[in-house]
C-alpha atoms as a PDB file:
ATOM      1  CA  UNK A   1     -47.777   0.365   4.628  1.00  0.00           C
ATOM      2  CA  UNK A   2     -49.168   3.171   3.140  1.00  0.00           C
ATOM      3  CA  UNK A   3     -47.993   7.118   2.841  1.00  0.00           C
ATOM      4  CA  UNK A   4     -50.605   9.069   3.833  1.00  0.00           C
ATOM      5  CA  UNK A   5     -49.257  11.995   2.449  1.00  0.00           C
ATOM      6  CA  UNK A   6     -50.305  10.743  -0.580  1.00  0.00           C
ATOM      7  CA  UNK A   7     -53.712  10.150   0.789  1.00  0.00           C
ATOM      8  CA  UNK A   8     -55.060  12.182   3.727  1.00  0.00           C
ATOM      9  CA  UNK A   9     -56.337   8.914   5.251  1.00  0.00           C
ATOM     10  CA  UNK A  10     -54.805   6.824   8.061  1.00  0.00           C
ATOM     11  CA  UNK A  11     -54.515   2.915   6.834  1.00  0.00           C
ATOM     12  CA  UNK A  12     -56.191   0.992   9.293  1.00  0.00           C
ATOM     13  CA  UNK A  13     -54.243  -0.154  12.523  1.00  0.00           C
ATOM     14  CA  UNK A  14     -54.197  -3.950  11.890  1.00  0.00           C
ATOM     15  CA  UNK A  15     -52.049  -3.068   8.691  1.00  0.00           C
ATOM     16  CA  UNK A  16     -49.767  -2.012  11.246  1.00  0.00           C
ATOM     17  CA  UNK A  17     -45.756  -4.017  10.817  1.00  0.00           C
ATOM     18  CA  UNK A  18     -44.925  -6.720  13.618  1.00  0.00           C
ATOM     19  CA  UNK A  19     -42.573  -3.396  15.230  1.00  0.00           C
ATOM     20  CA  UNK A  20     -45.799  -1.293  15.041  1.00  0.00           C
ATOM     21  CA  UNK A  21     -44.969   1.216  12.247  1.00  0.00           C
ATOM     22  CA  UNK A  22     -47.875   2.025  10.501  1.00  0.00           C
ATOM     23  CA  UNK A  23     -47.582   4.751   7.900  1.00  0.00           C
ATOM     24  CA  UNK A  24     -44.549   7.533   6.604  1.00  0.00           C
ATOM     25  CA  UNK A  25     -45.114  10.913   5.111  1.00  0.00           C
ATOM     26  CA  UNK A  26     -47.923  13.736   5.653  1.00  0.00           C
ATOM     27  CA  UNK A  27     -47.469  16.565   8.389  1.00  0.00           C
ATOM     28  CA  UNK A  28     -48.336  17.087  11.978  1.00  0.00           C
ATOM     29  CA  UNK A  29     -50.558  19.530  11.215  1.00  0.00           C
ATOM     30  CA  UNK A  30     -53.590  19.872  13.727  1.00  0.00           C
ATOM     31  CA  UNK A  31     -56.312  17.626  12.433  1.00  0.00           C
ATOM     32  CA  UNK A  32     -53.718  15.140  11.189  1.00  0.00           C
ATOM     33  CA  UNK A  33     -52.448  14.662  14.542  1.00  0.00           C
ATOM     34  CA  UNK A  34     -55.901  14.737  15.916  1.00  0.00           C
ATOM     35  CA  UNK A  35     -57.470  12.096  13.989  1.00  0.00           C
ATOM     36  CA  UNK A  36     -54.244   9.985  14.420  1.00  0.00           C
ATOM     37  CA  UNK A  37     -54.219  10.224  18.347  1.00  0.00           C
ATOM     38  CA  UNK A  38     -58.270   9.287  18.230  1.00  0.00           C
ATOM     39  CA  UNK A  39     -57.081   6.084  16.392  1.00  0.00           C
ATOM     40  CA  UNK A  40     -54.519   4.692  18.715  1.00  0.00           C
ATOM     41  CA  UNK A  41     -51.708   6.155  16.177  1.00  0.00           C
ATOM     42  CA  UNK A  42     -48.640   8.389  17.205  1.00  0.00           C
ATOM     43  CA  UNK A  43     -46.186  10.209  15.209  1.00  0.00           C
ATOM     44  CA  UNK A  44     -41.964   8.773  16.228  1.00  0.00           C
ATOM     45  CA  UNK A  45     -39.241   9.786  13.782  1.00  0.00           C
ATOM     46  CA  UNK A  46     -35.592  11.401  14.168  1.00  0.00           C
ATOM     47  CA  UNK A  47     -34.824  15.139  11.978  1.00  0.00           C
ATOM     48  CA  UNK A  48     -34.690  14.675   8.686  1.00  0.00           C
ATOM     49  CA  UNK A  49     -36.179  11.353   8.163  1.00  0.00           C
ATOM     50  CA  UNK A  50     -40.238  11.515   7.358  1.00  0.00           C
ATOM     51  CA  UNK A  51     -42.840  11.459   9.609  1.00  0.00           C
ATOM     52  CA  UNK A  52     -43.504   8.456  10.979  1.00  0.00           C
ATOM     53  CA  UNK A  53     -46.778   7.121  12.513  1.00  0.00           C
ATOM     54  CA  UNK A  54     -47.213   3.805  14.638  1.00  0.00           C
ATOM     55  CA  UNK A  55     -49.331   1.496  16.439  1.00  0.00           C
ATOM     56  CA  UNK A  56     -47.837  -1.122  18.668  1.00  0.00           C
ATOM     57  CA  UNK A  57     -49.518  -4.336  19.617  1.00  0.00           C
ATOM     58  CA  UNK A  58     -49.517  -5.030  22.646  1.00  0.00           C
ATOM     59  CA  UNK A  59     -49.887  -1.184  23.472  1.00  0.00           C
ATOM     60  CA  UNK A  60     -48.608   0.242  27.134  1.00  0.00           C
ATOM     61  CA  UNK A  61     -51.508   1.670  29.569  1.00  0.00           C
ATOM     62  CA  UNK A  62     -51.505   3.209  32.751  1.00  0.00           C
ATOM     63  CA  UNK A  63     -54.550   2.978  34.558  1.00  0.00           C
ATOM     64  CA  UNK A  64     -55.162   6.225  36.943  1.00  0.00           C
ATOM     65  CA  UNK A  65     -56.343   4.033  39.819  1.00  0.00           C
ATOM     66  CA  UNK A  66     -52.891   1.330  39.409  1.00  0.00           C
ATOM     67  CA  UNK A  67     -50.397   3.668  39.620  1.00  0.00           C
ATOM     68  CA  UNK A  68     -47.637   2.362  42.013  1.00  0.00           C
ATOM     69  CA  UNK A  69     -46.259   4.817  44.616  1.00  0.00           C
ATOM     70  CA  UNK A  70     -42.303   3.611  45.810  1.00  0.00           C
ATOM     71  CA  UNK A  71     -41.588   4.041  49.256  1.00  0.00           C
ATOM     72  CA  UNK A  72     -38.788   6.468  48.150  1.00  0.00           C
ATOM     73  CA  UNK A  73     -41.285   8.351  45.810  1.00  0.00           C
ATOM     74  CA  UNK A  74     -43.636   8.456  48.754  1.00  0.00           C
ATOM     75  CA  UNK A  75     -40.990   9.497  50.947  1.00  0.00           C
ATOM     76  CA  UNK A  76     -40.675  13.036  48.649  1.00  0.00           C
ATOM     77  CA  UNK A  77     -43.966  13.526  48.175  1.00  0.00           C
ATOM     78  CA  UNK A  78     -44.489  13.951  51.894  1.00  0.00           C
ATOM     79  CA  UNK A  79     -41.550  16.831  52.255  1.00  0.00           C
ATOM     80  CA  UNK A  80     -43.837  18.926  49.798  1.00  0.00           C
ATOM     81  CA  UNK A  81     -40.569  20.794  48.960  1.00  0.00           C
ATOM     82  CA  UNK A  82     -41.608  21.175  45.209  1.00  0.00           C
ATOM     83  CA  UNK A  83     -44.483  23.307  43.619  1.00  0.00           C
ATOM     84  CA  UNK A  84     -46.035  21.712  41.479  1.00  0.00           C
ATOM     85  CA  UNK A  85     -48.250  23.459  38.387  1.00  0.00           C
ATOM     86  CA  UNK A  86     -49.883  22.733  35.178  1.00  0.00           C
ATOM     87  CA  UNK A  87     -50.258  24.277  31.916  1.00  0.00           C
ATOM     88  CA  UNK A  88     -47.125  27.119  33.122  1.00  0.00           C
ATOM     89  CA  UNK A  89     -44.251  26.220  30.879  1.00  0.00           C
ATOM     90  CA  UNK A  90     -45.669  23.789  28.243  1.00  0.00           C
ATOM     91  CA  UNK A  91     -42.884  25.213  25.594  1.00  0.00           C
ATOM     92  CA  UNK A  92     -39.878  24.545  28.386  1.00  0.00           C
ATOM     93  CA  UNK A  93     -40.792  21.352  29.509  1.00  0.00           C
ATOM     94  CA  UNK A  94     -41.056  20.273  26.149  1.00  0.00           C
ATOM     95  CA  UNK A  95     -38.027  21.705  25.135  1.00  0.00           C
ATOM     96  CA  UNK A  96     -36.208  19.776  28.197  1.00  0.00           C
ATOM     97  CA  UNK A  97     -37.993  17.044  26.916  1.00  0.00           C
ATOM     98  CA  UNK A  98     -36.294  17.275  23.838  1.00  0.00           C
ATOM     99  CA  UNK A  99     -32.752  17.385  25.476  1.00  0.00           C
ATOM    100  CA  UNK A 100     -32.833  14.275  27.428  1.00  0.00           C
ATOM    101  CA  UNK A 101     -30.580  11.267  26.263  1.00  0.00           C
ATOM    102  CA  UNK A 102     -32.172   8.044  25.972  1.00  0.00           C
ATOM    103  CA  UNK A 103     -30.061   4.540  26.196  1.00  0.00           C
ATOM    104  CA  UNK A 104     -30.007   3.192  22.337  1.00  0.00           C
ATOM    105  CA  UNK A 105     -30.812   6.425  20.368  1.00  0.00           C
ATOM    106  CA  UNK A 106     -28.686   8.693  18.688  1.00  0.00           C
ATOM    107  CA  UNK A 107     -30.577  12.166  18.987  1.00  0.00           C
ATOM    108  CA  UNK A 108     -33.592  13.565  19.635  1.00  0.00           C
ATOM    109  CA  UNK A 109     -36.915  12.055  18.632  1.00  0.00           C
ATOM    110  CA  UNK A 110     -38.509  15.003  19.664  1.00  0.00           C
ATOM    111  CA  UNK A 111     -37.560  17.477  16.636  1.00  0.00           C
ATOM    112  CA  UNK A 112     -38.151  21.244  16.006  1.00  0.00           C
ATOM    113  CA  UNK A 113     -41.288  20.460  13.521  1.00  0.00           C
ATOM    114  CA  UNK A 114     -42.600  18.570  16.814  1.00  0.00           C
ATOM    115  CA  UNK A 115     -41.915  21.199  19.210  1.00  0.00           C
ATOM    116  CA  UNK A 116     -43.879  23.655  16.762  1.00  0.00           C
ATOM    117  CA  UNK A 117     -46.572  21.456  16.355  1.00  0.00           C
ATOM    118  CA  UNK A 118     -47.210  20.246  19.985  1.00  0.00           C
ATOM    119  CA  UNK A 119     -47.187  23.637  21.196  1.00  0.00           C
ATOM    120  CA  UNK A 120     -50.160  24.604  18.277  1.00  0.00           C
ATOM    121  CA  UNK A 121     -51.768  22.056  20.498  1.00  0.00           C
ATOM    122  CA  UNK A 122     -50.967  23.442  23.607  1.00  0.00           C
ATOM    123  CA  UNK A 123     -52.150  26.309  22.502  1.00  0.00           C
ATOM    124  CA  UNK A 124     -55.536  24.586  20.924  1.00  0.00           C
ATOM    125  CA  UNK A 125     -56.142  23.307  24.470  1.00  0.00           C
ATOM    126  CA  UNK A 126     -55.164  19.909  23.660  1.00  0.00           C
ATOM    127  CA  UNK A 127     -51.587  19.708  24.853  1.00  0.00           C
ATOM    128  CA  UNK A 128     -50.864  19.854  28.720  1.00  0.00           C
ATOM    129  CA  UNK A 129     -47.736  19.829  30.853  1.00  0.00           C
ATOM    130  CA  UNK A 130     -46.941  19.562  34.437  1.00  0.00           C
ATOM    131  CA  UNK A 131     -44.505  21.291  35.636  1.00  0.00           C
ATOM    132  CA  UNK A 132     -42.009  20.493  38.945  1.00  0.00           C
ATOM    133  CA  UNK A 133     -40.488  23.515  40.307  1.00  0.00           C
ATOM    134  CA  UNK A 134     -37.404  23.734  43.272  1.00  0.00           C
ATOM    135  CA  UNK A 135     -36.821  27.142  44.653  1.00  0.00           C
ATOM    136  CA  UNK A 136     -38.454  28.617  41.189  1.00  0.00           C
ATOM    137  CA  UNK A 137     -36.273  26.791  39.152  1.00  0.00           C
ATOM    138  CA  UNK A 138     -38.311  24.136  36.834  1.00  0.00           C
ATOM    139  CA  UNK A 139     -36.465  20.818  37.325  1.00  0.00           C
ATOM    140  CA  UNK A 140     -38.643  17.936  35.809  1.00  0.00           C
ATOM    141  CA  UNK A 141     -41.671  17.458  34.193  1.00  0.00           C
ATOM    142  CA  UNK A 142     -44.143  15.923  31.584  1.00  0.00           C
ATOM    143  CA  UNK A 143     -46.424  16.570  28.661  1.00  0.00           C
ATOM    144  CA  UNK A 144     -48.967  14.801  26.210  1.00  0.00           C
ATOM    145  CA  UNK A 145     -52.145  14.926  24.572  1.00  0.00           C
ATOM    146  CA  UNK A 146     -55.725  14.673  25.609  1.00  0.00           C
ATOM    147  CA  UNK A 147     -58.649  13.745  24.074  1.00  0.00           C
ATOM    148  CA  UNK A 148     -61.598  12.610  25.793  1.00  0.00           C
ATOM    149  CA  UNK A 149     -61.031  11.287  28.889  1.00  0.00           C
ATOM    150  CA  UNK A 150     -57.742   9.703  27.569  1.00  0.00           C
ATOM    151  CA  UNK A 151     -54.249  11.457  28.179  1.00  0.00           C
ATOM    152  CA  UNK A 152     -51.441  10.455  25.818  1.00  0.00           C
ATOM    153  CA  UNK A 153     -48.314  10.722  27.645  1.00  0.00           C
ATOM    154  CA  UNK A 154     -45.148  11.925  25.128  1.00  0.00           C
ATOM    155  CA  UNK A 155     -42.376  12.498  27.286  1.00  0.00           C
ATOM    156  CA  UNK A 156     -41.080  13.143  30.387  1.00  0.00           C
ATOM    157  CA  UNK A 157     -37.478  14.903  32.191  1.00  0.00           C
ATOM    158  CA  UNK A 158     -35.763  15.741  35.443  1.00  0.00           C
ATOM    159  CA  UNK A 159     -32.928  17.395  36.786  1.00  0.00           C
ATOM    160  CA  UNK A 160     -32.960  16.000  40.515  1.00  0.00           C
ATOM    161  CA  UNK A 161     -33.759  12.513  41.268  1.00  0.00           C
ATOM    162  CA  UNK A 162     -37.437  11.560  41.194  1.00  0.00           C
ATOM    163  CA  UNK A 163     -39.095  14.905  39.938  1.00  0.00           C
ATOM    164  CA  UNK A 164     -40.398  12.926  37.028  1.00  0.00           C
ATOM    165  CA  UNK A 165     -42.361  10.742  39.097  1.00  0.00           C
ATOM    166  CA  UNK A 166     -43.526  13.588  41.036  1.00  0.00           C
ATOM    167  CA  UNK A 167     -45.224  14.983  37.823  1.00  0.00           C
ATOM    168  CA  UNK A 168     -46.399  11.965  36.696  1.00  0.00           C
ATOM    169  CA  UNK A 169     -48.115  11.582  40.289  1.00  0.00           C
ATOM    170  CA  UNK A 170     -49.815  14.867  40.079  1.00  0.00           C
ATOM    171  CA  UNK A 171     -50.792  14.195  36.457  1.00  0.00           C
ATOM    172  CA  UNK A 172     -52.633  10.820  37.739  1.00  0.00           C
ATOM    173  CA  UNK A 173     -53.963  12.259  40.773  1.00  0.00           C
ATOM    174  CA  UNK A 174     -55.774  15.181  37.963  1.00  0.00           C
ATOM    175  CA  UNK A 175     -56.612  11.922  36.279  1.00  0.00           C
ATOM    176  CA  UNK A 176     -58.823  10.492  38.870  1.00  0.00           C
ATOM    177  CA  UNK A 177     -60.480  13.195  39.893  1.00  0.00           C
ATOM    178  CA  UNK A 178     -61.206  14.157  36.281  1.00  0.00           C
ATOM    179  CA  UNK A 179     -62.334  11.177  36.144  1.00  0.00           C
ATOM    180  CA  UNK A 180     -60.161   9.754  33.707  1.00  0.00           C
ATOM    181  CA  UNK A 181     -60.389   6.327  32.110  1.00  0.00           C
ATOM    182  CA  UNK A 182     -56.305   5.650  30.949  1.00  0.00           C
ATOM    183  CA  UNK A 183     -53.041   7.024  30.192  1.00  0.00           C
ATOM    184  CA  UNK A 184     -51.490   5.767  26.985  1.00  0.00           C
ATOM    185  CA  UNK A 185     -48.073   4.878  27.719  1.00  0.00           C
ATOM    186  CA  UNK A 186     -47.255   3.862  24.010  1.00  0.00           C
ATOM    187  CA  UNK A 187     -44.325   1.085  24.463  1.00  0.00           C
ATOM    188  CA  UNK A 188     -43.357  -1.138  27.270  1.00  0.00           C
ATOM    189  CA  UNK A 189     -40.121  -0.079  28.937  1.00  0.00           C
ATOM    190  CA  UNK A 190     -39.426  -1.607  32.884  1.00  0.00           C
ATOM    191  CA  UNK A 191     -39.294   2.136  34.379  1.00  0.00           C
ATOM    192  CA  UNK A 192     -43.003   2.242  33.311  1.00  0.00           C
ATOM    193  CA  UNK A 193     -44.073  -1.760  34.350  1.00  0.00           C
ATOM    194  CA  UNK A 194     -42.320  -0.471  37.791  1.00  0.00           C
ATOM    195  CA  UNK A 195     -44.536   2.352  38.208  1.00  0.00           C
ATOM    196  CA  UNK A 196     -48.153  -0.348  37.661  1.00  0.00           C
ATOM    197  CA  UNK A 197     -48.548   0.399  33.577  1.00  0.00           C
ATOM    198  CA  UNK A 198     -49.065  -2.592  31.826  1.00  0.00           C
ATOM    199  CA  UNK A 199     -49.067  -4.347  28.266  1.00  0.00           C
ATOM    200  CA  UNK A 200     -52.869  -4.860  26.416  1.00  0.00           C
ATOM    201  CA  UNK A 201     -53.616  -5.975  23.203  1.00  0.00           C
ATOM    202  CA  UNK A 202     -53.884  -3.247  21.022  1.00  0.00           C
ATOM    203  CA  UNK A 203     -57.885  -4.168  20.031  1.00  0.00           C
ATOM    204  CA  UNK A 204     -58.518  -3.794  24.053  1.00  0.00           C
ATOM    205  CA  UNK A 205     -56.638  -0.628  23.825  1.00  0.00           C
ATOM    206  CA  UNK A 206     -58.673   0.989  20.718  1.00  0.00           C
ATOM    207  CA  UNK A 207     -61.954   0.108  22.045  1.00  0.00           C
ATOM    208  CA  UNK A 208     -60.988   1.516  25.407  1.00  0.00           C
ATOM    209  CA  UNK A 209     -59.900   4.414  23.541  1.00  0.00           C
ATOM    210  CA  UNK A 210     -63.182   4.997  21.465  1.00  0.00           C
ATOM    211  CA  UNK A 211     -65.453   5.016  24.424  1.00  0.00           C
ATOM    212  CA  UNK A 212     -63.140   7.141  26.247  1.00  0.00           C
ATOM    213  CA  UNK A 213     -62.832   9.903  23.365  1.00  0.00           C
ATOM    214  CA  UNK A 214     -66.552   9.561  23.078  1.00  0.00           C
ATOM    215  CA  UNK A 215     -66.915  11.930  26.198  1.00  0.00           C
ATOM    216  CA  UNK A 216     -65.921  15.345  26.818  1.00  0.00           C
ATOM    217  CA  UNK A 217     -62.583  16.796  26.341  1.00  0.00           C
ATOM    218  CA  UNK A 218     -61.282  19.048  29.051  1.00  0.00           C
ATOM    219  CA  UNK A 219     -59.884  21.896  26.309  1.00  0.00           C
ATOM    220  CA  UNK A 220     -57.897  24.704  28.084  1.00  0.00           C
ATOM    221  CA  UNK A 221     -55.540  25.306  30.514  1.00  0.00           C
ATOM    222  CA  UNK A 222     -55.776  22.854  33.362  1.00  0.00           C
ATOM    223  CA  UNK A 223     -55.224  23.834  37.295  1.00  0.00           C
ATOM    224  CA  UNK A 224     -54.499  21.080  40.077  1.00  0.00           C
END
């Protein structure tokens, strides 16, 4: 393992431990977390413990085109009684985001050095949320990264049942018709399997990854 702080440089991936953690120290400054994202790493650390960068093997991909729609997702989806935007509140969905109480960790992975940098990015054109709104209130959403024609999904909330999946259903329908080649789920959990992501081996992930960053990146705010 190697700090990159010391460095500047990203050790390669297959140096990677068995749980995925690949390198501690440096900053989450723009072309750090760039380069990293562009090489199948991520940053994942609690406040006031170093940055921490990983690579998982087998690595967790949605596909835009294998996305599984529940009847009961369907179901809402067809009342259309949310609006639905992109892009509006990057800085409160993250923020939410950073709120939400996951089974088996104690605080927030999301910390207030992340929040500053991710919305640098969002305001660099590389960060993107979607945003559900009920009545005008926001009550669930997502946000991640893009590069290329890859989206790196970070996080996701909700305040009524569903709304999640509802932005993660507009986010893949922008996908397709973007003409998007993956969604990088990061690690395996069953709420993801049960919505059709699925486990690869990390070397099918990076070279998936390299042609996909190889084309365009759609900087800016995006619109549905």
């Amino acid at each position: 393992m190697k700090n990159i702080f010391d460095s500047g440089y990203f050790p390669d991936v297959s140096l990677a431990g068995e749980d995925g953690l690949l390198a501690v120290g440096g900053s989450l400054d723009i072309p750090v977390l760039l380069e990293a994202y562009s090489k199948g790493i991520f940053p994942w650390y609690t406040e006031g413990s170093p940055i921490l960068w990983w690579s998982p093997d087998p690595r967790m991909v949605l596909f835009p085109d294998k996305l599984k729609v529940s009847r009961s997702l369907d179901q809402t989806l067809r009342k259309r009684e949310y609006e639905i935007l992109m892009d509006s509140r990057f800085q409160d969905v993250i923020r939410q985001c950073s709120k939400v109480h996951r089974p088996g960790q104690d605080g927030t992975w999301i910390t207030r050095e992340m929040i500053q940098a991710y919305n640098q990015l969002h305001k660099e054109g590389y960060a993107h949320s979607v945003e559900v709104f009920a009545g005008g209130e926001l009550v669930g959403g997502l946000y991640g990264v893009s590069l290329g024609r890859a989206f790196f999904g970070e996080s996701m909330f909700h305040l009524k049942r569903d709304v999640s999946k509802v932005a993660l259903y507009h986010l893949v329908d922008f996908t397709r018709r973007h003409d998007f080649d993956l969604i990088d789920a990061q690690q395996s959990t069953p709420h993801l399997k049960s919505l059709g992501a699925k486990e690869i081996p990390r070397e099918s992930f990076l070279a998936l990854l390299q042609e996909s960053i190889s084309r365009d990146t759609l900087k800016g705010r995006w619109v549905l």
